[in-house]
Protein backbone atom coordinates (compact mmCIF):
# COMPACT_ATOMS: atom_id res chain seq x y z
CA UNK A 1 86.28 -32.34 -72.33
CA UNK A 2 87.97 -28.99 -71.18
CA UNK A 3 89.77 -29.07 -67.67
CA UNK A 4 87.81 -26.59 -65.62
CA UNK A 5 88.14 -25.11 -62.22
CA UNK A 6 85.29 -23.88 -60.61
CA UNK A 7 84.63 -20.31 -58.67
CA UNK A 8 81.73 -20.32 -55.84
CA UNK A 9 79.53 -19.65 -53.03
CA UNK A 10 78.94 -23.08 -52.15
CA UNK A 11 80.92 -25.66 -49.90
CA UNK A 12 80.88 -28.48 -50.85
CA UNK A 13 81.80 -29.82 -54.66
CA UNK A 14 78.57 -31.94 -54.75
CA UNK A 15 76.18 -29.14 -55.10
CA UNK A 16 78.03 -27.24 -57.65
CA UNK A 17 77.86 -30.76 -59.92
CA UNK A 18 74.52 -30.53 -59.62
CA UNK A 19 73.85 -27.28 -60.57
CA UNK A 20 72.66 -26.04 -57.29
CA UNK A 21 72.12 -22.79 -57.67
CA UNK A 22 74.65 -20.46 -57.02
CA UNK A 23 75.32 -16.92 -56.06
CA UNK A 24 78.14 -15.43 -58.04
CA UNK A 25 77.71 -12.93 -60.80
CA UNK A 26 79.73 -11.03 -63.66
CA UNK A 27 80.75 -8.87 -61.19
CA UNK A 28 82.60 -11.81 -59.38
CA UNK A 29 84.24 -12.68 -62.72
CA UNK A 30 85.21 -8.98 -63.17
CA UNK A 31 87.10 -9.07 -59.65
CA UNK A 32 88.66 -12.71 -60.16
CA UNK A 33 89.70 -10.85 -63.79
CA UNK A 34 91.14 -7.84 -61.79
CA UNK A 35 93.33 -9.77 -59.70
CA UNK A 36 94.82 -11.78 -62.10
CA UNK A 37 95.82 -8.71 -64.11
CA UNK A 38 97.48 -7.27 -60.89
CA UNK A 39 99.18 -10.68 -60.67
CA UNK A 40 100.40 -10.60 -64.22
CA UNK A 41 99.65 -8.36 -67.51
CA UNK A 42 96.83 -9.67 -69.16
CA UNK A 43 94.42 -8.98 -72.29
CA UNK A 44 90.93 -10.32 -72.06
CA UNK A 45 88.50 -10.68 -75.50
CA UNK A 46 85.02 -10.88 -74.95
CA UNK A 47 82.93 -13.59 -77.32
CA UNK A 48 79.50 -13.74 -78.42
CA UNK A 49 78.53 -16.51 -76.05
CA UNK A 50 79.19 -14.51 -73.50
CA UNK A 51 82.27 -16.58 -72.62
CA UNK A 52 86.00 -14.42 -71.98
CA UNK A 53 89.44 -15.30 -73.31
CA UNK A 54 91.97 -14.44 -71.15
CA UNK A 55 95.76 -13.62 -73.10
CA UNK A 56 99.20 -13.13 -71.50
CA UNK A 57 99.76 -9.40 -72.15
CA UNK A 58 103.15 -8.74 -74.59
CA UNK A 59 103.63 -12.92 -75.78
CA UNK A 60 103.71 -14.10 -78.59
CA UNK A 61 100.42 -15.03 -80.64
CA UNK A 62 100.87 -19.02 -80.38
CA UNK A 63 102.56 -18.38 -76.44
CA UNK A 64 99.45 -15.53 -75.19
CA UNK A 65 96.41 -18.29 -74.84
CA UNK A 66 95.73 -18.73 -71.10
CA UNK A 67 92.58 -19.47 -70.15
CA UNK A 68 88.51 -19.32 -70.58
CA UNK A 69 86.17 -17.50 -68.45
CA UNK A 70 82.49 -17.14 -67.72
CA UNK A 71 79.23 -17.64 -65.51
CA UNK A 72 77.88 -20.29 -65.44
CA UNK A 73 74.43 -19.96 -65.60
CA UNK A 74 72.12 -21.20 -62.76
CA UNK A 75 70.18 -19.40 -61.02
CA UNK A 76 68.65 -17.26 -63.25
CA UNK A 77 70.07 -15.85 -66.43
CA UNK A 78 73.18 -14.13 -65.01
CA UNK A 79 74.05 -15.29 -61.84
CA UNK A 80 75.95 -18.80 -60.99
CA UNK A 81 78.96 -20.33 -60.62
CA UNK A 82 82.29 -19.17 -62.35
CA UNK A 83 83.80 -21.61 -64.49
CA UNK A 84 87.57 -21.27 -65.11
CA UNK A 85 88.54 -23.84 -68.53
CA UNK A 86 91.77 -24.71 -70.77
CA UNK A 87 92.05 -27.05 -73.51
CA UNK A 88 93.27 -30.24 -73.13
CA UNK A 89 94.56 -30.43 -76.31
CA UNK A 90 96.93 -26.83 -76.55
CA UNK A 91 100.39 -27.48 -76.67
CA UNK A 92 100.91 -25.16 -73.53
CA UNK A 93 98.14 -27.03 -71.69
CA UNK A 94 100.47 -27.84 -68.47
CA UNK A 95 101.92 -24.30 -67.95
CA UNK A 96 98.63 -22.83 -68.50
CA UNK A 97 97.23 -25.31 -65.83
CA UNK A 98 100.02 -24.58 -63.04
CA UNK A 99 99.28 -20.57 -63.94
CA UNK A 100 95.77 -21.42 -63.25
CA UNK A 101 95.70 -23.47 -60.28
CA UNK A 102 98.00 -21.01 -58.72
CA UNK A 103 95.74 -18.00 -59.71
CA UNK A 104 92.65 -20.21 -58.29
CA UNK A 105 94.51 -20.27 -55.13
CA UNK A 106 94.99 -16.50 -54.50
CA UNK A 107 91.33 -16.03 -55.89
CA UNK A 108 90.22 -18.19 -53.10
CA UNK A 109 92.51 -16.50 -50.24
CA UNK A 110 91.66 -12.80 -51.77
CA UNK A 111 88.19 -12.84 -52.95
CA UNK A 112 86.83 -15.42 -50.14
CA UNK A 113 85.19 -17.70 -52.73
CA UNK A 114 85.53 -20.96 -52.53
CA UNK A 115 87.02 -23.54 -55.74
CA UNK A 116 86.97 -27.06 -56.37
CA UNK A 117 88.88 -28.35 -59.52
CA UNK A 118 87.05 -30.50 -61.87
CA UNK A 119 88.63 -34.19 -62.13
CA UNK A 120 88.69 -35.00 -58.48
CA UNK A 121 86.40 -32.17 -56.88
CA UNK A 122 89.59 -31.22 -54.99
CA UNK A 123 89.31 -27.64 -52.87
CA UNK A 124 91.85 -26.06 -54.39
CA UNK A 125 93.47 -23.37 -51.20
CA UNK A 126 96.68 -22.09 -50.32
CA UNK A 127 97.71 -25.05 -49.08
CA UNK A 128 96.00 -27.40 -51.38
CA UNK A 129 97.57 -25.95 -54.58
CA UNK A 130 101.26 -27.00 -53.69
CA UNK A 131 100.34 -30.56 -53.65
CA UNK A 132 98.13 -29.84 -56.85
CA UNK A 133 101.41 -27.98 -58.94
CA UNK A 134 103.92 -30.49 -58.00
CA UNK A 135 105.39 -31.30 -60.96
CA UNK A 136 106.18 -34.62 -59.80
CA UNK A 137 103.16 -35.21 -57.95
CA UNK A 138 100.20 -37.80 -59.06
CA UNK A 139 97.83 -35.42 -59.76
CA UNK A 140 99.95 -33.24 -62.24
CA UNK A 141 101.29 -36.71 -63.67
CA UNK A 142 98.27 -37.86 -64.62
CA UNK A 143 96.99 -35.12 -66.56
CA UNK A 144 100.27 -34.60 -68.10
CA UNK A 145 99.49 -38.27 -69.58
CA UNK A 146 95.76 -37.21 -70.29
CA UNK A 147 97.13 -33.94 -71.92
CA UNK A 148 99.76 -36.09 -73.99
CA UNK A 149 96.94 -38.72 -75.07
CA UNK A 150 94.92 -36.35 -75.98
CA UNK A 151 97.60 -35.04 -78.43
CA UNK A 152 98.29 -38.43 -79.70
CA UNK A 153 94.88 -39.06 -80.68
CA UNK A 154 94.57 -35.61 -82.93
CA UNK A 155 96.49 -37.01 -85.90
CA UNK A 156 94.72 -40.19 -86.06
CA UNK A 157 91.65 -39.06 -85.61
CA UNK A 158 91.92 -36.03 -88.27
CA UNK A 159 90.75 -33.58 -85.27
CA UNK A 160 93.00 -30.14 -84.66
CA UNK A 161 94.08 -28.64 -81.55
CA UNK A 162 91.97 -26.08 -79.81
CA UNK A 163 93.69 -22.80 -77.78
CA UNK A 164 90.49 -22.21 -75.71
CA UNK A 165 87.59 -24.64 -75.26
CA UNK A 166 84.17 -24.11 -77.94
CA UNK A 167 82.64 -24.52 -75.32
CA UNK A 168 82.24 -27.89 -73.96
CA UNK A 169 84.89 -29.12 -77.07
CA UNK A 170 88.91 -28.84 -76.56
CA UNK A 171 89.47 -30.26 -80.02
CA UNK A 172 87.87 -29.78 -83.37
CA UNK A 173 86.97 -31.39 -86.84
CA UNK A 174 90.14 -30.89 -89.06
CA UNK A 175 89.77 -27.36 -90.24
CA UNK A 176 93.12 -27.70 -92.49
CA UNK A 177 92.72 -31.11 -94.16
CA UNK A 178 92.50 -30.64 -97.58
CA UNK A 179 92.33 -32.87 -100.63
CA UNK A 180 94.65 -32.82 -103.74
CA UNK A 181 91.83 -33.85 -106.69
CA UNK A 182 92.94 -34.78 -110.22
CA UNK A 183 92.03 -37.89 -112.02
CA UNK A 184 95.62 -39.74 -112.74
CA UNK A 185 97.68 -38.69 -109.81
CA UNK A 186 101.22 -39.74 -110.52
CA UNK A 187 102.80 -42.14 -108.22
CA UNK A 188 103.27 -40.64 -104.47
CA UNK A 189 107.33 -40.87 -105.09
CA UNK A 190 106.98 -38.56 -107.64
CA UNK A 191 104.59 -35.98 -106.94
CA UNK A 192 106.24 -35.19 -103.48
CA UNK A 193 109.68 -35.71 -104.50
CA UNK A 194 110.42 -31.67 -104.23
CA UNK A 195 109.48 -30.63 -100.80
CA UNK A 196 110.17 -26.83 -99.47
CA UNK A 197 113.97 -25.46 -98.84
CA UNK A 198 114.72 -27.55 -95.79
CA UNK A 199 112.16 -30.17 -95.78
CA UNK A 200 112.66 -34.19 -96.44
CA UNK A 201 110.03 -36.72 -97.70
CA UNK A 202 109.53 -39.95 -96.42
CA UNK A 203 107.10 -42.42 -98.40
CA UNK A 204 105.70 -45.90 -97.26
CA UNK A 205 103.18 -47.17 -99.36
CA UNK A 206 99.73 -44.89 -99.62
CA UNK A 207 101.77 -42.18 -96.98
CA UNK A 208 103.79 -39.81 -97.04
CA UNK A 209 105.55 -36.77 -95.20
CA UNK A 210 107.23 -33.63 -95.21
CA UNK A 211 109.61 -33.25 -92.70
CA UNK A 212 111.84 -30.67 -91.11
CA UNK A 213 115.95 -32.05 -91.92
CA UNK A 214 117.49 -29.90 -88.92
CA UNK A 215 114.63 -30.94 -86.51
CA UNK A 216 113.32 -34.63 -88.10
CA UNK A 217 109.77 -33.33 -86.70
CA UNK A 218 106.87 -33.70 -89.47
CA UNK A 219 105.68 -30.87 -91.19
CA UNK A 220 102.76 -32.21 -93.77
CA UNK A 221 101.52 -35.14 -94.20
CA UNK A 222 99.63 -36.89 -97.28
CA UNK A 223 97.77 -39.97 -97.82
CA UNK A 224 95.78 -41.66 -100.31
CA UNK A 225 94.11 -44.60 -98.74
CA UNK A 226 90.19 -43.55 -99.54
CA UNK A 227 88.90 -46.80 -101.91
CA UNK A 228 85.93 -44.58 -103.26
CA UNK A 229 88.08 -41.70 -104.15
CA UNK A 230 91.54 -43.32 -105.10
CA UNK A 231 92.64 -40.32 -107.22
CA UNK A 232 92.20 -38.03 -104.06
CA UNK A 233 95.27 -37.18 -101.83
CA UNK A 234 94.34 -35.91 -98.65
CA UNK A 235 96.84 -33.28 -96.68
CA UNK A 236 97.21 -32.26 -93.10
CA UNK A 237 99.38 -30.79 -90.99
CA UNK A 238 101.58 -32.07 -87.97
CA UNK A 239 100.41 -29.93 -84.95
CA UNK A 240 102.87 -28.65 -83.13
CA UNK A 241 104.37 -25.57 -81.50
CA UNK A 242 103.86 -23.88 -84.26
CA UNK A 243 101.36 -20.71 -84.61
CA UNK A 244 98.32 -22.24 -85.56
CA UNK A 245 97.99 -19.37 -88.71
CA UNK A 246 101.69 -20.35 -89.76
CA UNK A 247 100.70 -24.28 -89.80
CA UNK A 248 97.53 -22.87 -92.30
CA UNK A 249 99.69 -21.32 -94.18
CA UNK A 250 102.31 -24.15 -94.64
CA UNK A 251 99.73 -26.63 -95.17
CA UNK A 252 97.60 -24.41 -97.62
CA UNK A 253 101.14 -23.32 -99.54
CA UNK A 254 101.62 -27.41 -99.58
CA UNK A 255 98.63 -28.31 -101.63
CA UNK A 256 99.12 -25.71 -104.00
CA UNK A 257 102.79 -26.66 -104.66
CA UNK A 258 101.30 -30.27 -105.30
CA UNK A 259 98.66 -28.69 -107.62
CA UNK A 260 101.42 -26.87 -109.91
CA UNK A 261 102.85 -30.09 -110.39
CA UNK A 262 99.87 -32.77 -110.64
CA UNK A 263 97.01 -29.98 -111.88
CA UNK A 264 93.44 -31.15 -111.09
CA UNK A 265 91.99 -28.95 -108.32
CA UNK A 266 92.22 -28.36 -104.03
CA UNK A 267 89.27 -28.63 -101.96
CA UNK A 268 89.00 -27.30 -98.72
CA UNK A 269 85.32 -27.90 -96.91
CA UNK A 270 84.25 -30.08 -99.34
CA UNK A 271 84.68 -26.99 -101.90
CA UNK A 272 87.20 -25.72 -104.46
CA UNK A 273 89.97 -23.43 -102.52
CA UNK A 274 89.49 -19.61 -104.03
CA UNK A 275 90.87 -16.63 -102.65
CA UNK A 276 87.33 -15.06 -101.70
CA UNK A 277 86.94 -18.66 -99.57
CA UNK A 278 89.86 -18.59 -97.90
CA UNK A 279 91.13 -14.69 -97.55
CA UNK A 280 91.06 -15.15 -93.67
CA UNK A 281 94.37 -16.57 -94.26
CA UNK A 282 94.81 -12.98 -94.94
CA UNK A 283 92.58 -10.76 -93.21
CA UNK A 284 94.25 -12.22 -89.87
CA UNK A 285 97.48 -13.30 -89.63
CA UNK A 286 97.58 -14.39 -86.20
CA UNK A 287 94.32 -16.28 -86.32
CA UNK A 288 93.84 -19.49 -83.63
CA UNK A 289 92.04 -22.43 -84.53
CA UNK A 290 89.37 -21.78 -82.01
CA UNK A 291 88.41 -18.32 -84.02
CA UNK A 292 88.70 -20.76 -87.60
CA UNK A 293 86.30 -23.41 -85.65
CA UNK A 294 83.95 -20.23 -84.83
CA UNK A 295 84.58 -18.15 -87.95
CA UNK A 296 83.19 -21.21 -90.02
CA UNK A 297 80.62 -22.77 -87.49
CA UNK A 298 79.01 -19.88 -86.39
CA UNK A 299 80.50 -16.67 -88.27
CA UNK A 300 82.37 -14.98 -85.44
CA UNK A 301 84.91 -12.71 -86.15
CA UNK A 302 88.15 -13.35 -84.48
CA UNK A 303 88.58 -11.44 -81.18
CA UNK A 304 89.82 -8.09 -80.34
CA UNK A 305 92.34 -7.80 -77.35
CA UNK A 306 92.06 -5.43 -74.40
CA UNK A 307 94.22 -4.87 -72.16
């Protein structure tokens, strides 16, 4: 689940986990939007579900992804409580969450709304948010070791990192695994024995890697461990820092290196890679994995930034 904070009229946590309803409206979420771009320069993108992404102005692509705004709906269609969300699973999860609890805080003392953060139903005030931001505090501790489980559990799980909730998801199905099919793969040793300038291979058994010589952190992984397809090889990337359009890129460039030299064909989606099926790789070179999840789920076209 995302880590949300939540804007309202009411006082106590209890009735906003009910979904009592509340009294706070877009025009609330405008305001609490207007402050935080007097606080710091922002760009906000507004999404079909009605939800708002929230970008640091002027950073770079994989650095701008902040938070997730919207209304929560109930009491009636447009008015409820404001719900405030980041991804558990970005890379940048704890800065975004200090940046947030600290803009929560200044909400609260500006606006006159009241917040509650959603692990512990906490208040979050003035004076409640310095205990909340300690870096060496128990409650930043502890989701620093939920934010770095989470992580952990991507790769063996095949799931990808998310920049901004989906809405009630922070992580995804693996939108860049793709499998290397040919019917006599030559031995593993072999077919990745010629990795990209700069990369090393590693290979135990039915795995193997790509990895970066000047940092030792993997790059791509490969693995062919499925007894009903044994002349598949499945790819994937090693999420990191990295852009989330670069990692397609890498990985994509990856399979068809390992095509060149094996033949047989790439799937992606359960269907043969072709340019028209895969020209957002293209059409958007700064493209985050939350606008791939969307783009393919539900058709949305990746966001437009204003400022």
């Amino acid at each position: 689940m995302p880590y949300s904070v939540w804007l309202t009229s009411h006082h106590r946590i209890e009735d906003v986990q009910s979904g009592a309803p509340d009294q706070l409206t877009l025009e609330n979420l405008r305001a609490c939007l207007e402050l935080l771009a007097r606080s710091r320069p922002i760009q906000v993108a507004s999404r079909p579900d009605g939800s708002h992404w929230v970008f640091r102005a002027g950073e770079a692509p994989a650095l701008a992804p902040l938070l997730m705004a919207g209304v929560w709906p109930n009491n009636g269609p447009q008015m409820g409580t404001i719900q405030l969300s980041l991804s558990v699973t970005s890379p940048f999860f704890m800065a975004n969450l200090l940046e947030l609890l600290s803009f929560t805080a200044l909400v609260t003392e500006q606006l006159g709304l009241r917040a509650f953060e959603g692990v512990h139903g906490r208040e979050v005030t003035g004076d409640s948010v310095r205990q909340l931001t300690d870096a060496q505090g128990a409650y930043a501790r502890d989701l620093a070791r939920a934010w770095q489980q989470n992580r952990a559990q991507l790769h063996p799980n095949l799931r990808m990192p998310l920049e901004f909730p989906a809405g009630n998801q922070d992580n995804a199905p693996h939108l860049l695994a793709l499998v290397l099919e040919y019917p006599n793969l030559p031995p593993m040793e072999q077919l990745l024995a010629e990795p990209p300038e700069g990369q090393g291979v590693e290979v135990r058994g039915t795995q193997g890697l790509w990895f970066d010589k000047a940092t030792r952190q993997p790059v791509t992984w490969f693995s062919i461990n499925n007894p009903q397809a044994p002349q598949d090889m499945l790819i994937w990337p090693q999420w990191g820092e990295e852009p989330f359009a670069r990692t397609a890129h890498t990985t994509f460039e990856a399979a068809v290196r390992l095509r060149a030299r094996a033949g047989g064909r790439v799937l992606w989606n359960g269907a043969p890679v072709t340019p028209e099926r895969t020209s957002w790789l293209q059409r958007y070179p700064e493209l985050l994995g939350v606008e791939l999840l969307q783009l393919v789920t539900n058709n949305w076209e990746p966001v437009t930034r204003k400022a």
